[in-house]
PDB file of N, CA and C in Angstrom:
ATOM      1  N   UNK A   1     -21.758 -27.730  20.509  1.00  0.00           N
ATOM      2  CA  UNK A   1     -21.065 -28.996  20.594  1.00  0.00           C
ATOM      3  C   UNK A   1     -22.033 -30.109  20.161  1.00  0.00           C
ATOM      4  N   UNK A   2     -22.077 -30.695  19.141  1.00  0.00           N
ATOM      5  CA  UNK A   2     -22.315 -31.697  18.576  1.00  0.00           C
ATOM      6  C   UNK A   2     -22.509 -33.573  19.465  1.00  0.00           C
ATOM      7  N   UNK A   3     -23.003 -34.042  19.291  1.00  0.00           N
ATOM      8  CA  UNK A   3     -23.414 -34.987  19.920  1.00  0.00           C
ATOM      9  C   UNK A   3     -23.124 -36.097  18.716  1.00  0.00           C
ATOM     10  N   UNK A   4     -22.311 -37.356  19.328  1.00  0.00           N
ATOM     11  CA  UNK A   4     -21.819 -38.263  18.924  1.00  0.00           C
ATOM     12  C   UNK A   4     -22.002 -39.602  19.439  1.00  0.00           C
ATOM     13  N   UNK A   5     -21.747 -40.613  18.435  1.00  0.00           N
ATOM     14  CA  UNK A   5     -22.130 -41.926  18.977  1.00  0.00           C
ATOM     15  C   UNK A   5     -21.029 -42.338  20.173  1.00  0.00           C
ATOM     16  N   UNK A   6     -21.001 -42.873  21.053  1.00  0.00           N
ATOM     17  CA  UNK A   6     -20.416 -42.948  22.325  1.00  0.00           C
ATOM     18  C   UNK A   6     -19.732 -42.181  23.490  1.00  0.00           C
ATOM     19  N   UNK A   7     -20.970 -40.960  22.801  1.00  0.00           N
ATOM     20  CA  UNK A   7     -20.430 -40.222  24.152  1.00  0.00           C
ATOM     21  C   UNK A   7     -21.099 -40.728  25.339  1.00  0.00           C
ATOM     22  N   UNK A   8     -20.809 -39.976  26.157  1.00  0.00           N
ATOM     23  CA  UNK A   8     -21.319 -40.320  27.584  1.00  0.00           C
ATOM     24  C   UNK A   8     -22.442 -38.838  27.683  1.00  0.00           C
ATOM     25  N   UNK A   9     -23.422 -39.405  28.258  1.00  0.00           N
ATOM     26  CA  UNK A   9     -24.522 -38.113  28.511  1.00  0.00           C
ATOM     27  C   UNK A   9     -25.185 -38.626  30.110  1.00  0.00           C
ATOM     28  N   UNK A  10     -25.802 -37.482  30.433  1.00  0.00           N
ATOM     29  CA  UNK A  10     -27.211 -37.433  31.242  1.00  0.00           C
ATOM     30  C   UNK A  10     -27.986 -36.723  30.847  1.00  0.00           C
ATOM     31  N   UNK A  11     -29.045 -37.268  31.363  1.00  0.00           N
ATOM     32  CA  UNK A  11     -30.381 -36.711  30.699  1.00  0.00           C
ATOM     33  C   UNK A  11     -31.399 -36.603  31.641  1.00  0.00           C
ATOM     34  N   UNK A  12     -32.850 -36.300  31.232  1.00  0.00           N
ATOM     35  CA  UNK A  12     -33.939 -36.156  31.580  1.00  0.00           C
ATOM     36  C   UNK A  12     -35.238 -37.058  30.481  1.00  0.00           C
ATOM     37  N   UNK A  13     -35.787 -38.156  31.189  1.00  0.00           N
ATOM     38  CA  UNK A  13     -36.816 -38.906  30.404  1.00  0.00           C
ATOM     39  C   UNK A  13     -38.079 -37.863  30.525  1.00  0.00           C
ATOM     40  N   UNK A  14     -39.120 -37.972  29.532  1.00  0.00           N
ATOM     41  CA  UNK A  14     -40.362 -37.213  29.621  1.00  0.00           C
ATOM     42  C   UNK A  14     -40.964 -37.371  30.902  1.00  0.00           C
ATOM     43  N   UNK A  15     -40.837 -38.482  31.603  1.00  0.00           N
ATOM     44  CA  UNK A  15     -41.436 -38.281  33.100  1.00  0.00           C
ATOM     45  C   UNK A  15     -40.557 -37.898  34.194  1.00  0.00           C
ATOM     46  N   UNK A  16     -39.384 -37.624  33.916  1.00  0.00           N
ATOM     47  CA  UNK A  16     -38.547 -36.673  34.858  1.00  0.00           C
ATOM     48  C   UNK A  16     -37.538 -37.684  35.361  1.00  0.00           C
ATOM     49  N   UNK A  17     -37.882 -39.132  35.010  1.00  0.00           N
ATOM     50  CA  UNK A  17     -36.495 -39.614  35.440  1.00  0.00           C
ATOM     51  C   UNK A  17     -35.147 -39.833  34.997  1.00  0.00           C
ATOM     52  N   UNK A  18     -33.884 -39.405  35.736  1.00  0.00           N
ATOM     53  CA  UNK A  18     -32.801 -38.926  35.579  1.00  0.00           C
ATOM     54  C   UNK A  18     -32.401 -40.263  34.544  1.00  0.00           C
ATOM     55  N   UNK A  19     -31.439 -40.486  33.837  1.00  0.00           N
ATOM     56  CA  UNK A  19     -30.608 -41.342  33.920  1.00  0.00           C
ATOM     57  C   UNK A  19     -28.984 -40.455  33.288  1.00  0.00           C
ATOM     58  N   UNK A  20     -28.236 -41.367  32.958  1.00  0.00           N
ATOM     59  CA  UNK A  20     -26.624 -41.621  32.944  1.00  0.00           C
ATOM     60  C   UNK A  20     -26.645 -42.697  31.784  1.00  0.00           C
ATOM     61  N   UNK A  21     -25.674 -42.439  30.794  1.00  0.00           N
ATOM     62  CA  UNK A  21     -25.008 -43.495  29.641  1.00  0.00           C
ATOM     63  C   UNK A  21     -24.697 -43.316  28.664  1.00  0.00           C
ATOM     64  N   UNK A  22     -24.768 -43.783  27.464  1.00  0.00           N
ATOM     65  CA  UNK A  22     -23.691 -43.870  26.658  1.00  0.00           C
ATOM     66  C   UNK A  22     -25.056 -43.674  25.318  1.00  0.00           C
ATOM     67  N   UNK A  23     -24.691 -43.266  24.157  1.00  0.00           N
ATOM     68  CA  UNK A  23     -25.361 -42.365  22.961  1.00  0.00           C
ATOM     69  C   UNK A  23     -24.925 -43.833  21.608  1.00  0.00           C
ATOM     70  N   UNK A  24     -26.177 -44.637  21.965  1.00  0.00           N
ATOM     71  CA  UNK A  24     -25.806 -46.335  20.855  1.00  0.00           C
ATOM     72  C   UNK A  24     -25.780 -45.315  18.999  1.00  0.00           C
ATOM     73  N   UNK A  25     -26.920 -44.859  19.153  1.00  0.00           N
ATOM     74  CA  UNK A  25     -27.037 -44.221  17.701  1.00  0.00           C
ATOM     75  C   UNK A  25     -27.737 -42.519  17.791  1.00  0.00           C
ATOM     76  N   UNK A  26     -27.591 -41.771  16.363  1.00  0.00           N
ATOM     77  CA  UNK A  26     -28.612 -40.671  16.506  1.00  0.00           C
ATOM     78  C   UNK A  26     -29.238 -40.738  15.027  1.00  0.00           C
ATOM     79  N   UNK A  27     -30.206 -40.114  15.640  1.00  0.00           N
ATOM     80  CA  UNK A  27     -31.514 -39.976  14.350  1.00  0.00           C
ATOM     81  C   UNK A  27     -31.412 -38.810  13.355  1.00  0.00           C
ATOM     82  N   UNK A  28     -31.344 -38.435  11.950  1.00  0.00           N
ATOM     83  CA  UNK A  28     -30.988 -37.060  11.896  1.00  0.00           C
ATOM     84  C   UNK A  28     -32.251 -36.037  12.361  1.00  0.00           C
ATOM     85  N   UNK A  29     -33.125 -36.731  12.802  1.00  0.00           N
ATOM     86  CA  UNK A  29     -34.718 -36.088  13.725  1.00  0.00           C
ATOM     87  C   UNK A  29     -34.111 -35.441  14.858  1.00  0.00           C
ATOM     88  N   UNK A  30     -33.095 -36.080  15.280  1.00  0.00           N
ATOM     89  CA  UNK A  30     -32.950 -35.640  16.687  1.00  0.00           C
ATOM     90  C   UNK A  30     -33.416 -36.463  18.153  1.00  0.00           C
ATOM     91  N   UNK A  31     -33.146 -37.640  17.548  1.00  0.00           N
ATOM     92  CA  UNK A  31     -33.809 -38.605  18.753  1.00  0.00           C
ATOM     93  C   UNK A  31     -32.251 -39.287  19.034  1.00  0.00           C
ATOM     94  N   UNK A  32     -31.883 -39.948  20.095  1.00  0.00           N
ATOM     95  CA  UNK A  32     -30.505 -40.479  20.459  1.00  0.00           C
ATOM     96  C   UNK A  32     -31.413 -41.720  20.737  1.00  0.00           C
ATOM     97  N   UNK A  33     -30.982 -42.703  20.840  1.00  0.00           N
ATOM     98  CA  UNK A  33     -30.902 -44.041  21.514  1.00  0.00           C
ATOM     99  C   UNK A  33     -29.961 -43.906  22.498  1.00  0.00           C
ATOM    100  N   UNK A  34     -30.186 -44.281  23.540  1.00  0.00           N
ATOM    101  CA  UNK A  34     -29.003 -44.275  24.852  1.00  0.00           C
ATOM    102  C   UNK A  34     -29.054 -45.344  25.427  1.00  0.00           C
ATOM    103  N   UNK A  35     -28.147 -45.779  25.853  1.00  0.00           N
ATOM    104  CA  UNK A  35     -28.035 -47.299  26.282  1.00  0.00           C
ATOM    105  C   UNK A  35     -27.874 -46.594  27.666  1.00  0.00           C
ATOM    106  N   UNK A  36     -28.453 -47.412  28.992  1.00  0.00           N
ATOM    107  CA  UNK A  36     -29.169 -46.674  30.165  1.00  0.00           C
ATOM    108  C   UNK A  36     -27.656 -47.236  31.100  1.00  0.00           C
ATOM    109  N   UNK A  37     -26.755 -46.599  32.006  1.00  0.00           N
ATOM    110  CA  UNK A  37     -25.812 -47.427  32.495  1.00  0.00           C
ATOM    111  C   UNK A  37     -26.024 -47.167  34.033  1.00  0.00           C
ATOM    112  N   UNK A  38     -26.952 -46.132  34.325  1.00  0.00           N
ATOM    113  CA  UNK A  38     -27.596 -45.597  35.695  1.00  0.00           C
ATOM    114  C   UNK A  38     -28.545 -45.044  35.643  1.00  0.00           C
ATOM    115  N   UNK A  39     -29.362 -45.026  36.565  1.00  0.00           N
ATOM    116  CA  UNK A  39     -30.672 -44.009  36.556  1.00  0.00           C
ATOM    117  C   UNK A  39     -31.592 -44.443  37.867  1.00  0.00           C
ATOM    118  N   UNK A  40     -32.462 -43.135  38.271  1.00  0.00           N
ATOM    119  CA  UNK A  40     -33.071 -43.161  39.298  1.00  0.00           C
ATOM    120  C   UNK A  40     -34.632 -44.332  39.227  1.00  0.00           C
ATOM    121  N   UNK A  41     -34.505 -45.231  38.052  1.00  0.00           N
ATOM    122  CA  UNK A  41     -35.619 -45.840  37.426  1.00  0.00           C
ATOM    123  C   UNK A  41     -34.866 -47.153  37.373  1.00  0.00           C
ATOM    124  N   UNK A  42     -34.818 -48.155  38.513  1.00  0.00           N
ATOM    125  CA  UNK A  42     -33.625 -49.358  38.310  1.00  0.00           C
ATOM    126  C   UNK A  42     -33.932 -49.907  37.381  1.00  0.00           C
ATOM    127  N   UNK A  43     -35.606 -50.194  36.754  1.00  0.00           N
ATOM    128  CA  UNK A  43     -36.075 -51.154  35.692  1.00  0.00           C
ATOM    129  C   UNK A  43     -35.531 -51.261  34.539  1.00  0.00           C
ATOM    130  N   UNK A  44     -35.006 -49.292  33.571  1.00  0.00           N
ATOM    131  CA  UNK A  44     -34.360 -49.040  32.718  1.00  0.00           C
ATOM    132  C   UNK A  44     -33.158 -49.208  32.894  1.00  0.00           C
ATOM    133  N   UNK A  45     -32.170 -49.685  34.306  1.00  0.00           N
ATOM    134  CA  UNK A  45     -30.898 -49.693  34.071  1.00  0.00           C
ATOM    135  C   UNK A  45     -30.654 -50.813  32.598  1.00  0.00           C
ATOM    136  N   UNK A  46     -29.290 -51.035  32.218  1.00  0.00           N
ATOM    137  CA  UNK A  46     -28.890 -52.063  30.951  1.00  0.00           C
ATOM    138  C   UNK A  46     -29.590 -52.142  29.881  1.00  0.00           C
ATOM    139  N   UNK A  47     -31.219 -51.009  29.758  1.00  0.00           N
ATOM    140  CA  UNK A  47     -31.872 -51.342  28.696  1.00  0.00           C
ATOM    141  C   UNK A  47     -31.490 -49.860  27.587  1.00  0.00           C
ATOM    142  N   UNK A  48     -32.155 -50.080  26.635  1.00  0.00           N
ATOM    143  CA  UNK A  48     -31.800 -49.015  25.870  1.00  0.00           C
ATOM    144  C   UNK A  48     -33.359 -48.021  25.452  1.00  0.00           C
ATOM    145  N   UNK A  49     -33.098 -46.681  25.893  1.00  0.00           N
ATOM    146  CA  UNK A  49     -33.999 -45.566  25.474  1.00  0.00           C
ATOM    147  C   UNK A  49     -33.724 -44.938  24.291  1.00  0.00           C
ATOM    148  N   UNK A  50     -34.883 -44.158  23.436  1.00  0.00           N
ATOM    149  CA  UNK A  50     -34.829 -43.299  22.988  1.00  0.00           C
ATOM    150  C   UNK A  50     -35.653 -41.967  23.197  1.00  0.00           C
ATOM    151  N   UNK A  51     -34.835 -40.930  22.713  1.00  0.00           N
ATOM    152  CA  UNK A  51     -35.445 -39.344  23.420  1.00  0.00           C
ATOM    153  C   UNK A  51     -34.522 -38.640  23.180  1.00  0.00           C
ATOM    154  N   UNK A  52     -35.227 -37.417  22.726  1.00  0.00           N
ATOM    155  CA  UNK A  52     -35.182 -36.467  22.057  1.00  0.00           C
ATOM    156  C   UNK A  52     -33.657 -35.880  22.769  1.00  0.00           C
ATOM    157  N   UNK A  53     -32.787 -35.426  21.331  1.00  0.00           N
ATOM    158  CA  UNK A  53     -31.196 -34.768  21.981  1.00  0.00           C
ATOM    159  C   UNK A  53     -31.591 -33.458  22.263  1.00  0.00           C
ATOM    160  N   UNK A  54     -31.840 -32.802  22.747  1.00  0.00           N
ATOM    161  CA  UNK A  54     -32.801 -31.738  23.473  1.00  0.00           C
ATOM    162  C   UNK A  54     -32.344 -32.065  24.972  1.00  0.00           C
ATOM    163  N   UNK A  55     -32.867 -33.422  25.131  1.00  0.00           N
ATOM    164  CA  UNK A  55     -32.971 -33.636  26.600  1.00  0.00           C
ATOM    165  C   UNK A  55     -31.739 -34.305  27.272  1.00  0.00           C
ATOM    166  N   UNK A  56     -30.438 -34.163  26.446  1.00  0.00           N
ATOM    167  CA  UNK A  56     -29.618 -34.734  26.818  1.00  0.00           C
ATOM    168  C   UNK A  56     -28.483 -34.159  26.589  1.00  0.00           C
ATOM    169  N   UNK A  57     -27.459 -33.826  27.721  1.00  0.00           N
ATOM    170  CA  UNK A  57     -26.494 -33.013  28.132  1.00  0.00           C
ATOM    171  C   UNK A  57     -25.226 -33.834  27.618  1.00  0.00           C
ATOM    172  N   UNK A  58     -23.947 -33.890  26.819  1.00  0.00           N
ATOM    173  CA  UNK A  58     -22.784 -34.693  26.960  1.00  0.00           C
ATOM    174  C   UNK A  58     -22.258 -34.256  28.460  1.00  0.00           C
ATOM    175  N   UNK A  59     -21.382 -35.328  28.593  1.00  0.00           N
ATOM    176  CA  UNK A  59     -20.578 -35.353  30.083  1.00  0.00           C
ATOM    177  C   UNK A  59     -19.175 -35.316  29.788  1.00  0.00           C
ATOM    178  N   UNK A  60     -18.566 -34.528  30.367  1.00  0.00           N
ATOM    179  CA  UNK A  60     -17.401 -33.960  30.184  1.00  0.00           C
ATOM    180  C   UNK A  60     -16.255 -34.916  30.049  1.00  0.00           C
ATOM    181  N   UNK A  61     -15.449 -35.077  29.215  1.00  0.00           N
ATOM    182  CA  UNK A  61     -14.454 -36.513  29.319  1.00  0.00           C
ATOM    183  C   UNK A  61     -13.230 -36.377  30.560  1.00  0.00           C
ATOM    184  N   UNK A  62     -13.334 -37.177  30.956  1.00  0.00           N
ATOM    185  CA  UNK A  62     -12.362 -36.780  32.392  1.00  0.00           C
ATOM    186  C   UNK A  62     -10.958 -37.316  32.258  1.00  0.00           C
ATOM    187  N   UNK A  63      -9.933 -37.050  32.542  1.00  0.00           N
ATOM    188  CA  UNK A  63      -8.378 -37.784  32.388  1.00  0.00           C
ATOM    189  C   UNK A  63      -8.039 -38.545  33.627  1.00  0.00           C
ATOM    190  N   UNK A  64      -8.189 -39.867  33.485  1.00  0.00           N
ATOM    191  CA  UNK A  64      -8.178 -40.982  34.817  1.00  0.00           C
ATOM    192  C   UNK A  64      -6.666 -40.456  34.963  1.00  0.00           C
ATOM    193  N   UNK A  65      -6.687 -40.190  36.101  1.00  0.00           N
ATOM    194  CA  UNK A  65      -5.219 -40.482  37.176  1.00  0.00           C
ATOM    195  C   UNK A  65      -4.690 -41.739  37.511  1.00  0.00           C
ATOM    196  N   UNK A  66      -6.087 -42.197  38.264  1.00  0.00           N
ATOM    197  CA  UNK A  66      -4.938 -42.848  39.180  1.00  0.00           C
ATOM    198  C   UNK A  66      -5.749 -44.315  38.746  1.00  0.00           C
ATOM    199  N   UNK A  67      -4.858 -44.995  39.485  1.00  0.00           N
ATOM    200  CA  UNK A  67      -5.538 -47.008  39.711  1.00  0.00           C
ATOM    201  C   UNK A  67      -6.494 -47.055  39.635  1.00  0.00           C
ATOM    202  N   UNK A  68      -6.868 -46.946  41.052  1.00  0.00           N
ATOM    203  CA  UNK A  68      -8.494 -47.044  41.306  1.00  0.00           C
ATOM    204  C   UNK A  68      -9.787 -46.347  40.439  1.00  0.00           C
ATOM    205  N   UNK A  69      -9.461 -45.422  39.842  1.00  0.00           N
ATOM    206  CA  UNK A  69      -9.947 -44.532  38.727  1.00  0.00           C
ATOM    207  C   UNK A  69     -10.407 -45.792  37.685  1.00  0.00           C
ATOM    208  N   UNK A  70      -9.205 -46.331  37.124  1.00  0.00           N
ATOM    209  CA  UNK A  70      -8.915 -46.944  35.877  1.00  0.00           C
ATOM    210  C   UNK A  70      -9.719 -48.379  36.230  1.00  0.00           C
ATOM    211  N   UNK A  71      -9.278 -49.309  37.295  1.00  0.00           N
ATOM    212  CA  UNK A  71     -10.009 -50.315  37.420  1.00  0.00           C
ATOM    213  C   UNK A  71     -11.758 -49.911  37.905  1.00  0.00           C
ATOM    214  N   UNK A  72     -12.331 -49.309  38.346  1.00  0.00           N
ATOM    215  CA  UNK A  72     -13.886 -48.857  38.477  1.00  0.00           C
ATOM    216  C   UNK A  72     -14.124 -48.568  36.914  1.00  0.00           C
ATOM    217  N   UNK A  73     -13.388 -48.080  36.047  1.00  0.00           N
ATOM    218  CA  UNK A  73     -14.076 -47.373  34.649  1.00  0.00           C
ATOM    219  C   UNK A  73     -13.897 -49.375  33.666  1.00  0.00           C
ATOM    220  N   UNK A  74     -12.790 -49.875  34.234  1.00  0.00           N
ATOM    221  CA  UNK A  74     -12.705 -51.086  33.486  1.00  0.00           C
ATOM    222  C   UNK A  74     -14.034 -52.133  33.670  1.00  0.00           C
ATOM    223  N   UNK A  75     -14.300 -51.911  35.170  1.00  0.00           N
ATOM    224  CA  UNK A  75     -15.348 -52.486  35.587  1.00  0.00           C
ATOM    225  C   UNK A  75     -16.986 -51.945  34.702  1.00  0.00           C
ATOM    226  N   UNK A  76     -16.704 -50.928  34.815  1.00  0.00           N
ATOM    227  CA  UNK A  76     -17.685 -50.296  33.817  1.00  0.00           C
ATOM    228  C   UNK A  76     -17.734 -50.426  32.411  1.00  0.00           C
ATOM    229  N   UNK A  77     -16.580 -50.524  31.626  1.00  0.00           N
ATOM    230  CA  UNK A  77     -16.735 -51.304  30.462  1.00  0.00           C
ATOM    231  C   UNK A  77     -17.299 -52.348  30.562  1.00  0.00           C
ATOM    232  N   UNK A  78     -16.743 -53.791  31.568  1.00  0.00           N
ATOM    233  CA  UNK A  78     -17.260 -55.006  31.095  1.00  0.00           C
ATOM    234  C   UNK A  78     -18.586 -55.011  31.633  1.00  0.00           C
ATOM    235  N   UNK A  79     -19.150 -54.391  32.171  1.00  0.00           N
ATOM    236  CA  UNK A  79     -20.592 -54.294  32.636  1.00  0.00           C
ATOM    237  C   UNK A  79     -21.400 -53.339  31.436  1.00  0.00           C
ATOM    238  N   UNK A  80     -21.148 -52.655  30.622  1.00  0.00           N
ATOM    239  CA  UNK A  80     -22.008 -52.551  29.481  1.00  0.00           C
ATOM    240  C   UNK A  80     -20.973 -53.023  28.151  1.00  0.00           C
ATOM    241  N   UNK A  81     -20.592 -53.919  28.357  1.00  0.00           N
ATOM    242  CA  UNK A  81     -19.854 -54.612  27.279  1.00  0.00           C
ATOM    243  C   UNK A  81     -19.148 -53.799  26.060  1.00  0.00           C
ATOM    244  N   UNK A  82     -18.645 -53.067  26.769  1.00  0.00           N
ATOM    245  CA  UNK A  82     -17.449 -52.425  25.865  1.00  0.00           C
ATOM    246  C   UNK A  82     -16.158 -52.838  25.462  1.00  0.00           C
ATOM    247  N   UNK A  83     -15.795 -53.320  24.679  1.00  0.00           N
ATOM    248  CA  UNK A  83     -14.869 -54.513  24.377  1.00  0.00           C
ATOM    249  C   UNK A  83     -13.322 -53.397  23.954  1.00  0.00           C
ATOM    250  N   UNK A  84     -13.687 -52.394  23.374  1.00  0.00           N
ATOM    251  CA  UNK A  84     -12.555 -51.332  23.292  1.00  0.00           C
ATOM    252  C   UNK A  84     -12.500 -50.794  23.923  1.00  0.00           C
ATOM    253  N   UNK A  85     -12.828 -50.534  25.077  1.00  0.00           N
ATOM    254  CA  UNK A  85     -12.867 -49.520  26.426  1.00  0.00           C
ATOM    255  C   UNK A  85     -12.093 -50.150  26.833  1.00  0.00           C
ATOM    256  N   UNK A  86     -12.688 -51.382  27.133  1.00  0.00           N
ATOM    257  CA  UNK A  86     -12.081 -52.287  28.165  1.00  0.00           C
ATOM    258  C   UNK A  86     -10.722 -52.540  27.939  1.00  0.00           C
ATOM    259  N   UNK A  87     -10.172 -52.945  26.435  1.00  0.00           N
ATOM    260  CA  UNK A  87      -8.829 -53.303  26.125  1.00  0.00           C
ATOM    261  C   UNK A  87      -7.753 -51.933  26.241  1.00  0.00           C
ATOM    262  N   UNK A  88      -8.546 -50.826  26.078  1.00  0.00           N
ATOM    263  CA  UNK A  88      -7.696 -49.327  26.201  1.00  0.00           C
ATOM    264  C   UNK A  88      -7.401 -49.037  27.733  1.00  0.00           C
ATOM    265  N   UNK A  89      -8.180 -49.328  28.583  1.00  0.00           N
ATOM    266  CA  UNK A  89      -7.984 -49.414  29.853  1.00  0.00           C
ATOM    267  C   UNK A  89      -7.548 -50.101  30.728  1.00  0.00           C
ATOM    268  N   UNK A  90      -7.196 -51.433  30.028  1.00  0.00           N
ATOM    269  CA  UNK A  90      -6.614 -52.519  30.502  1.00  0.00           C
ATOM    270  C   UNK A  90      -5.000 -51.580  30.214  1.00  0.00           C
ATOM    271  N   UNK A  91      -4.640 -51.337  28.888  1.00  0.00           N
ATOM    272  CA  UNK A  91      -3.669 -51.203  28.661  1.00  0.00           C
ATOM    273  C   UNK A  91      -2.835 -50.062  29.390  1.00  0.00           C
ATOM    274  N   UNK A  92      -3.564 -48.662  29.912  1.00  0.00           N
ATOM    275  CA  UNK A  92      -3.468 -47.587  30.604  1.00  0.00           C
ATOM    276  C   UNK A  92      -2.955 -48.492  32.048  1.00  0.00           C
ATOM    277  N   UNK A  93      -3.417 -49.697  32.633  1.00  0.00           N
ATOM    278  CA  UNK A  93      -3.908 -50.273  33.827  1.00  0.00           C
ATOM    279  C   UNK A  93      -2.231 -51.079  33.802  1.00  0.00           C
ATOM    280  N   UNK A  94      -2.022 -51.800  32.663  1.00  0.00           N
ATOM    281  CA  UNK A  94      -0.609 -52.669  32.208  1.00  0.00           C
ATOM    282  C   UNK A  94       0.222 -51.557  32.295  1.00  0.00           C
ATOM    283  N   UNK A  95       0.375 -50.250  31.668  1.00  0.00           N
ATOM    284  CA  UNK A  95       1.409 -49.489  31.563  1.00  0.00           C
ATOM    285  C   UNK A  95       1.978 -48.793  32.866  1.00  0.00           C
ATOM    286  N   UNK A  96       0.924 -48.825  33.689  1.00  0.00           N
ATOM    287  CA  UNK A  96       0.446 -47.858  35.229  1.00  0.00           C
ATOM    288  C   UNK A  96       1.461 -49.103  35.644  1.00  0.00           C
ATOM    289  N   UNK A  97       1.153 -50.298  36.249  1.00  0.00           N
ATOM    290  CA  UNK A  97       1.879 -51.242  36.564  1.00  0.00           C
ATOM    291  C   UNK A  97       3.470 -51.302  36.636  1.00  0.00           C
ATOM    292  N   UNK A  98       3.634 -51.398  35.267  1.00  0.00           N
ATOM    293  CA  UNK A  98       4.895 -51.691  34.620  1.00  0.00           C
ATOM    294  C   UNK A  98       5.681 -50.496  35.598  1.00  0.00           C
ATOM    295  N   UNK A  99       5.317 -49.240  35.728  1.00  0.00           N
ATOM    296  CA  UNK A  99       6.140 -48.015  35.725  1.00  0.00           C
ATOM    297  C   UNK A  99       6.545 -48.053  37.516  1.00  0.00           C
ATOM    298  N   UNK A 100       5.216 -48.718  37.895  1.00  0.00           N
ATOM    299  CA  UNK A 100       5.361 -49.142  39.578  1.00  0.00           C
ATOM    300  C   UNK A 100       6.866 -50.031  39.715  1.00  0.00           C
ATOM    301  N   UNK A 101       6.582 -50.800  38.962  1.00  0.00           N
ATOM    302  CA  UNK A 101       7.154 -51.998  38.885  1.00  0.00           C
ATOM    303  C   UNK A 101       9.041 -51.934  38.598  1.00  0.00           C
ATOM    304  N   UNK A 102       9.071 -50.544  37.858  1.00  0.00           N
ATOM    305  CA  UNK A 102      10.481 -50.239  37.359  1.00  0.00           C
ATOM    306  C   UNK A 102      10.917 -49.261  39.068  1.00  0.00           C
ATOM    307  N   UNK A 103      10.372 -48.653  39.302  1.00  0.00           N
ATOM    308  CA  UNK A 103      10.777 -47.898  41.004  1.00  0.00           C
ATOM    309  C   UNK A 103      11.543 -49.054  41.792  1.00  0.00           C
TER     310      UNK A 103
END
């Protein structure tokens, strides 16, 4: 499985600390840039690493259910400024609504 620009990964940094995020670019070397969206290293949270795709696992894409699902992941767009996340999830969030709304 191939590794792509915005997937979601975790990884392992050369000094063992964990992080969580999102794949900005890849090198055809084999280096990712990852934009940091968690990690056991608060300093690197919001900044961006690079390191070797070796050391970095994709994360499985998950199918939001429910509300609360959808508004935490929206929240997570506008906190690493994902401007198409955010509008795709808004819209999942409008449609969820609407269907309440027809009951």
């Amino acid at each position: 499985m191939l590794l792509q620009t915005g997937d979601w990964i975790k990884g392992t940094l050369r000094d063992g600390e964990l992080i969580m995020g999102y794949i900005e670019s890849l090198d055809p070397s084999g280096i990712v840039k990852v934009a940091v969206v968690t990690s056991d290293n608060h300093e690197i949270i919001g900044k961006k690493v690079s390191m070797l795709s070796e050391r970095v696992k994709r994360l499985p894409v998950s199918n939001v259910s429910n509300k609360a699902q959808i508004q935490f992941l929206i929240d997570l767009a506008l906190s690493t400024g994902d401007e198409e996340w955010f509008i795709e999830l808004s819209s999942k969030l409008n449609t969820m609504n609407q269907l309440v709304n027809q009951l």
